[in-house]
PDB file of N, CA and C in Angstrom:
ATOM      1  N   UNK A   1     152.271 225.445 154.497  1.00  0.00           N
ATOM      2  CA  UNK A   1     151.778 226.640 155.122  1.00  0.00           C
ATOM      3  C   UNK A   1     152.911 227.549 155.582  1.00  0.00           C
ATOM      4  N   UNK A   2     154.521 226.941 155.439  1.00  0.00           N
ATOM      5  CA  UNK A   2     154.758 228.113 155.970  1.00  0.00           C
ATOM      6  C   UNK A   2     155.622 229.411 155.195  1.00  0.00           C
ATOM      7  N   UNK A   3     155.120 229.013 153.801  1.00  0.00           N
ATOM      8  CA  UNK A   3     155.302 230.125 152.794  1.00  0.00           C
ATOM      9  C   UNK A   3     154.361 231.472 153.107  1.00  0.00           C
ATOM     10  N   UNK A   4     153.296 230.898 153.270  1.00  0.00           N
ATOM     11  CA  UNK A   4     152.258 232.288 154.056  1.00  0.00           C
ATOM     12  C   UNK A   4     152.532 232.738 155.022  1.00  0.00           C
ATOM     13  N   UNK A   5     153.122 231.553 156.334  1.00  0.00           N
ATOM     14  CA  UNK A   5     153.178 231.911 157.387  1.00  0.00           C
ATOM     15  C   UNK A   5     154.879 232.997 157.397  1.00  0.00           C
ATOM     16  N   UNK A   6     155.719 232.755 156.612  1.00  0.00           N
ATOM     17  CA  UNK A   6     156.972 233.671 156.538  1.00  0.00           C
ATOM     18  C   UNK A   6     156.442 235.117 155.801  1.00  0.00           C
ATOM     19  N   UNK A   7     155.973 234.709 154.591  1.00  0.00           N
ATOM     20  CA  UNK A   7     155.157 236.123 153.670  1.00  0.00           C
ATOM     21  C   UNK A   7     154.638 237.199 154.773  1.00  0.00           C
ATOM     22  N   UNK A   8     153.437 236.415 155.868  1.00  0.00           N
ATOM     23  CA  UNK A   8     153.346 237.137 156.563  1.00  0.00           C
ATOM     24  C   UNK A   8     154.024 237.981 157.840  1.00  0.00           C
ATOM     25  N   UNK A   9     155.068 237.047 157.791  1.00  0.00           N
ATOM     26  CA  UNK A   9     156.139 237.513 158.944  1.00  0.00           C
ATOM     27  C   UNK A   9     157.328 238.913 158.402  1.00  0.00           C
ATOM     28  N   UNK A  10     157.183 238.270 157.210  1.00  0.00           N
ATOM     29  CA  UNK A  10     158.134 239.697 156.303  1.00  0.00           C
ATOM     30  C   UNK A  10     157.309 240.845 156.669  1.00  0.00           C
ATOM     31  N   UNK A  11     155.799 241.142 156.557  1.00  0.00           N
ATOM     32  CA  UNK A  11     155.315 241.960 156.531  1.00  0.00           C
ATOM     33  C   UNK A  11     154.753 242.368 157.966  1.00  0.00           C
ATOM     34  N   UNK A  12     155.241 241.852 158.560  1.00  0.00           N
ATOM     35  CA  UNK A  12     154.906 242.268 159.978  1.00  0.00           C
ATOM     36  C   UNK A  12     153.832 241.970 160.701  1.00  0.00           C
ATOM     37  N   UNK A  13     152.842 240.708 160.374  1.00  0.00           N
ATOM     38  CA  UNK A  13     151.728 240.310 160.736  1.00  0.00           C
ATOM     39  C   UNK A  13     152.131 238.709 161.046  1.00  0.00           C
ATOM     40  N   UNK A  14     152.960 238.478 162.053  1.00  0.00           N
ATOM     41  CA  UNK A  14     153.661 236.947 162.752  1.00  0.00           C
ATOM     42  C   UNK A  14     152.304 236.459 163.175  1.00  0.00           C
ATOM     43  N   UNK A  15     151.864 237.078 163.518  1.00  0.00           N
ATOM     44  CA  UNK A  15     150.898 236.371 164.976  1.00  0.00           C
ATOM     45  C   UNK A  15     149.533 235.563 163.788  1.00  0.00           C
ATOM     46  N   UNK A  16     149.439 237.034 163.073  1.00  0.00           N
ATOM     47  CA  UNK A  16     148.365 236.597 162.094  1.00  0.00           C
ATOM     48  C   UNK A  16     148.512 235.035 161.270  1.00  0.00           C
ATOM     49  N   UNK A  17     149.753 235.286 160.976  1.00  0.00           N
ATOM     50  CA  UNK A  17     150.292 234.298 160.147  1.00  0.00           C
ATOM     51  C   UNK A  17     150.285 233.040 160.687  1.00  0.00           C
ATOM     52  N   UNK A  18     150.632 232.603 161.859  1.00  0.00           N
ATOM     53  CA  UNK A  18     150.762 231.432 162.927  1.00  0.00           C
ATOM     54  C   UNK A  18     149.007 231.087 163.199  1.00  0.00           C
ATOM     55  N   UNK A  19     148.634 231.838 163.420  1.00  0.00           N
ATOM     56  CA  UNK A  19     147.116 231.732 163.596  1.00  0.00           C
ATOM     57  C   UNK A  19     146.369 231.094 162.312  1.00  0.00           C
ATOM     58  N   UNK A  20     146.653 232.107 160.944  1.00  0.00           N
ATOM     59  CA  UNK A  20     145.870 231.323 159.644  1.00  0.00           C
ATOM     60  C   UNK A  20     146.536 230.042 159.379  1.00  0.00           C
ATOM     61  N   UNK A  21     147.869 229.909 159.447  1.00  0.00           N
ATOM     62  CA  UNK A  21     148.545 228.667 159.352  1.00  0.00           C
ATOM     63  C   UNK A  21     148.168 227.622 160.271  1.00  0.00           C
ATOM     64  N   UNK A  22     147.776 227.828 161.428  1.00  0.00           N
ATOM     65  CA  UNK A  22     147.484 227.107 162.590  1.00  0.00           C
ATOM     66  C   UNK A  22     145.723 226.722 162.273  1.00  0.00           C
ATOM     67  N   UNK A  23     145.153 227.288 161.846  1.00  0.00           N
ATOM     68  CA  UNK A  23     144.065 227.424 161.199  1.00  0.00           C
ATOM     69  C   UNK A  23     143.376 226.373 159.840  1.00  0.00           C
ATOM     70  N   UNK A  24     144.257 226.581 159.193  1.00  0.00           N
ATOM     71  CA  UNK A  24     144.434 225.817 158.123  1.00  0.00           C
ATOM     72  C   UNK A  24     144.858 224.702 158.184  1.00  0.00           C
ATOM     73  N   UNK A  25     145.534 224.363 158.906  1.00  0.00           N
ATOM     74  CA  UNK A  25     146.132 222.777 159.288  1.00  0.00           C
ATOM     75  C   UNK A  25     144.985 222.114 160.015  1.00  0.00           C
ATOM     76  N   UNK A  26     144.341 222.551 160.979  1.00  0.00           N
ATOM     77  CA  UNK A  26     143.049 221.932 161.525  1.00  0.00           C
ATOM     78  C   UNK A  26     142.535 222.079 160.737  1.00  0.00           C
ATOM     79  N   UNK A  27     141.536 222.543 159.944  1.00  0.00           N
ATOM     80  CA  UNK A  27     140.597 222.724 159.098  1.00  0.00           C
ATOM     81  C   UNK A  27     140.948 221.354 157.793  1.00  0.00           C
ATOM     82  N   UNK A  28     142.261 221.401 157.193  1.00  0.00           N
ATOM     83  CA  UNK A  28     142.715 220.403 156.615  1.00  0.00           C
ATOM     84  C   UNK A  28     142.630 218.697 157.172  1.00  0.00           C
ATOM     85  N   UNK A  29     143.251 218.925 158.314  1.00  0.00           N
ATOM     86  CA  UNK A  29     143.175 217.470 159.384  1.00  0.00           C
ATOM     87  C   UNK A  29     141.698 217.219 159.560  1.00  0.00           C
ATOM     88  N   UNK A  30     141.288 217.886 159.909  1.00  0.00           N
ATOM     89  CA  UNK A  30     139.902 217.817 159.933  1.00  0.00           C
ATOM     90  C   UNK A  30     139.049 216.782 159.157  1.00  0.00           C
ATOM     91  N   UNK A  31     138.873 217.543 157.820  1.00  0.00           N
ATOM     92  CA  UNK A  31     137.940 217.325 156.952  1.00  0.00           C
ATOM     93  C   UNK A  31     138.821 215.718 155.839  1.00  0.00           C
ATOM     94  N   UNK A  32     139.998 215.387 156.653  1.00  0.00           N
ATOM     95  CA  UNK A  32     140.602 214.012 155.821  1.00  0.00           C
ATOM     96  C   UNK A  32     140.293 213.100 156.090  1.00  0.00           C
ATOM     97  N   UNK A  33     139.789 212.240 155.865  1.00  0.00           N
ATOM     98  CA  UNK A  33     138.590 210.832 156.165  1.00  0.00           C
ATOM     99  C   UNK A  33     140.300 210.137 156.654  1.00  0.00           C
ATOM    100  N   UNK A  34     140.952 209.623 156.232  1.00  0.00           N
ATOM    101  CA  UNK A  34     141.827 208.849 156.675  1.00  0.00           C
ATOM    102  C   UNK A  34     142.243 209.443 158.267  1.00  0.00           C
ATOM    103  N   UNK A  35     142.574 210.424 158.578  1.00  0.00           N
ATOM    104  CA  UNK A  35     142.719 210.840 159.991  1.00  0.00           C
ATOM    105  C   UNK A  35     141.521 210.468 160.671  1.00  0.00           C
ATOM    106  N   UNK A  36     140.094 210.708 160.081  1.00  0.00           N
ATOM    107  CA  UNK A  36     138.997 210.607 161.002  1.00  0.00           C
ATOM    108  C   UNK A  36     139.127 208.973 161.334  1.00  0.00           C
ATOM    109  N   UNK A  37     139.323 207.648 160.043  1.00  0.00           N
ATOM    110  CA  UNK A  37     138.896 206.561 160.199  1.00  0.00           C
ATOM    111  C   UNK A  37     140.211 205.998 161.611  1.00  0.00           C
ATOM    112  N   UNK A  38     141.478 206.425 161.165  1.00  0.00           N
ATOM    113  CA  UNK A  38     142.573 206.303 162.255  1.00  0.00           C
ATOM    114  C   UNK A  38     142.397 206.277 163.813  1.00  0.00           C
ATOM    115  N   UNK A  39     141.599 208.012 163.882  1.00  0.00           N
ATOM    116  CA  UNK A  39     140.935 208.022 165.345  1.00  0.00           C
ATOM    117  C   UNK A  39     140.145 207.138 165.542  1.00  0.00           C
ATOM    118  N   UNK A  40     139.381 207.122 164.906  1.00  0.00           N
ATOM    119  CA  UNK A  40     138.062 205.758 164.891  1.00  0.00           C
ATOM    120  C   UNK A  40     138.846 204.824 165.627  1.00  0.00           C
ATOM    121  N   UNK A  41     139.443 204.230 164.710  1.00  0.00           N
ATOM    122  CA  UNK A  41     140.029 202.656 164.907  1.00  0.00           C
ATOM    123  C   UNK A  41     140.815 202.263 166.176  1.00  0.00           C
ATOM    124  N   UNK A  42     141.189 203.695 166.812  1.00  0.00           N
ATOM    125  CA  UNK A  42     142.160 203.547 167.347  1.00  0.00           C
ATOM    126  C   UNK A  42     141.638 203.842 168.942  1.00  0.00           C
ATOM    127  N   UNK A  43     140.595 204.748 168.663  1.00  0.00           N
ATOM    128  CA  UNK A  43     139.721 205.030 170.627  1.00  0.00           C
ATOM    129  C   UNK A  43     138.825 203.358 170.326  1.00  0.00           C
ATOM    130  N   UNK A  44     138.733 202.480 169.440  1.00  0.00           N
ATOM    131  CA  UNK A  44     138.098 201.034 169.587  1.00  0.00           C
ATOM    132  C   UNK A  44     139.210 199.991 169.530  1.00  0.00           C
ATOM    133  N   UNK A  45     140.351 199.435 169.671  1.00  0.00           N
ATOM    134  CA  UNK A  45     141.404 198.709 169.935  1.00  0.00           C
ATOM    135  C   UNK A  45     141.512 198.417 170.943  1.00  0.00           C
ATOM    136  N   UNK A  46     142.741 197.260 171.694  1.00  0.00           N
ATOM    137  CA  UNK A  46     142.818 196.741 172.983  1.00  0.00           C
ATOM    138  C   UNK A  46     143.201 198.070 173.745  1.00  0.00           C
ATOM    139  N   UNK A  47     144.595 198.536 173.195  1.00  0.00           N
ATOM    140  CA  UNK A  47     145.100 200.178 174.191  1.00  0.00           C
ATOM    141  C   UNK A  47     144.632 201.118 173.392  1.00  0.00           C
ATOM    142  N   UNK A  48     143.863 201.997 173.889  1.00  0.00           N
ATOM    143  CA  UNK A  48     142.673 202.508 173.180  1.00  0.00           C
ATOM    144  C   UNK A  48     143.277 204.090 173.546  1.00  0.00           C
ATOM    145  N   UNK A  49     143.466 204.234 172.163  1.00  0.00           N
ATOM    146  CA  UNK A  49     143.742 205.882 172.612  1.00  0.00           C
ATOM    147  C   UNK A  49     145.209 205.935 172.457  1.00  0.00           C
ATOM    148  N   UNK A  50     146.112 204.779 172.208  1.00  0.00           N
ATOM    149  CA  UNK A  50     147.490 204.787 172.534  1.00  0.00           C
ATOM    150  C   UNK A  50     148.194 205.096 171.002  1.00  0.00           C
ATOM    151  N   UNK A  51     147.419 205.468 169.551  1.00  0.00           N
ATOM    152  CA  UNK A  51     148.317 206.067 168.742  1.00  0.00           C
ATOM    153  C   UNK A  51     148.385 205.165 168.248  1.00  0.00           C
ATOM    154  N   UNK A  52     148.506 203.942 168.287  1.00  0.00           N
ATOM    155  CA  UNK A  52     148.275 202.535 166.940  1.00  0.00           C
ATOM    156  C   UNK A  52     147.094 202.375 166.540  1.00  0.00           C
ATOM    157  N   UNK A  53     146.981 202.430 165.176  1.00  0.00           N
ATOM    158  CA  UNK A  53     146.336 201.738 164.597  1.00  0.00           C
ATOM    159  C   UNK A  53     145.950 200.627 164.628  1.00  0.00           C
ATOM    160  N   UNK A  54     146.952 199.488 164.189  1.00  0.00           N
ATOM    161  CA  UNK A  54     147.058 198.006 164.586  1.00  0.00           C
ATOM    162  C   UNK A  54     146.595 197.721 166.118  1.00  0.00           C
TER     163      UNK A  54
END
């Protein structure tokens, strides 16, 4: 993303650019089953919420 996000900075639309880029990365994270199953696994573990998987 940050070929768009510079494209748009050449042209004088930064904010825009950080925003669709910022945009697009959630929307991506989002919709990836492996991130969703990770969270899953990970708010149900002994330290729950602590970023391991295992």
């Amino acid at each position: 993303m940050s070929r768009l996000k510079s494209t748009l900075s050449g042209m004088g639309l930064g904010v825009l650019g950080t925003m669709i880029s910022a945009g697009l990365d959630f929307a991506l994270d989002y919709t990836s089953p492996s991130t969703m199953l990770a969270k899953f696994f990970d708010s149900h573990n002994k330290k729950k919420n602590g970023g391991n998987v295992i």
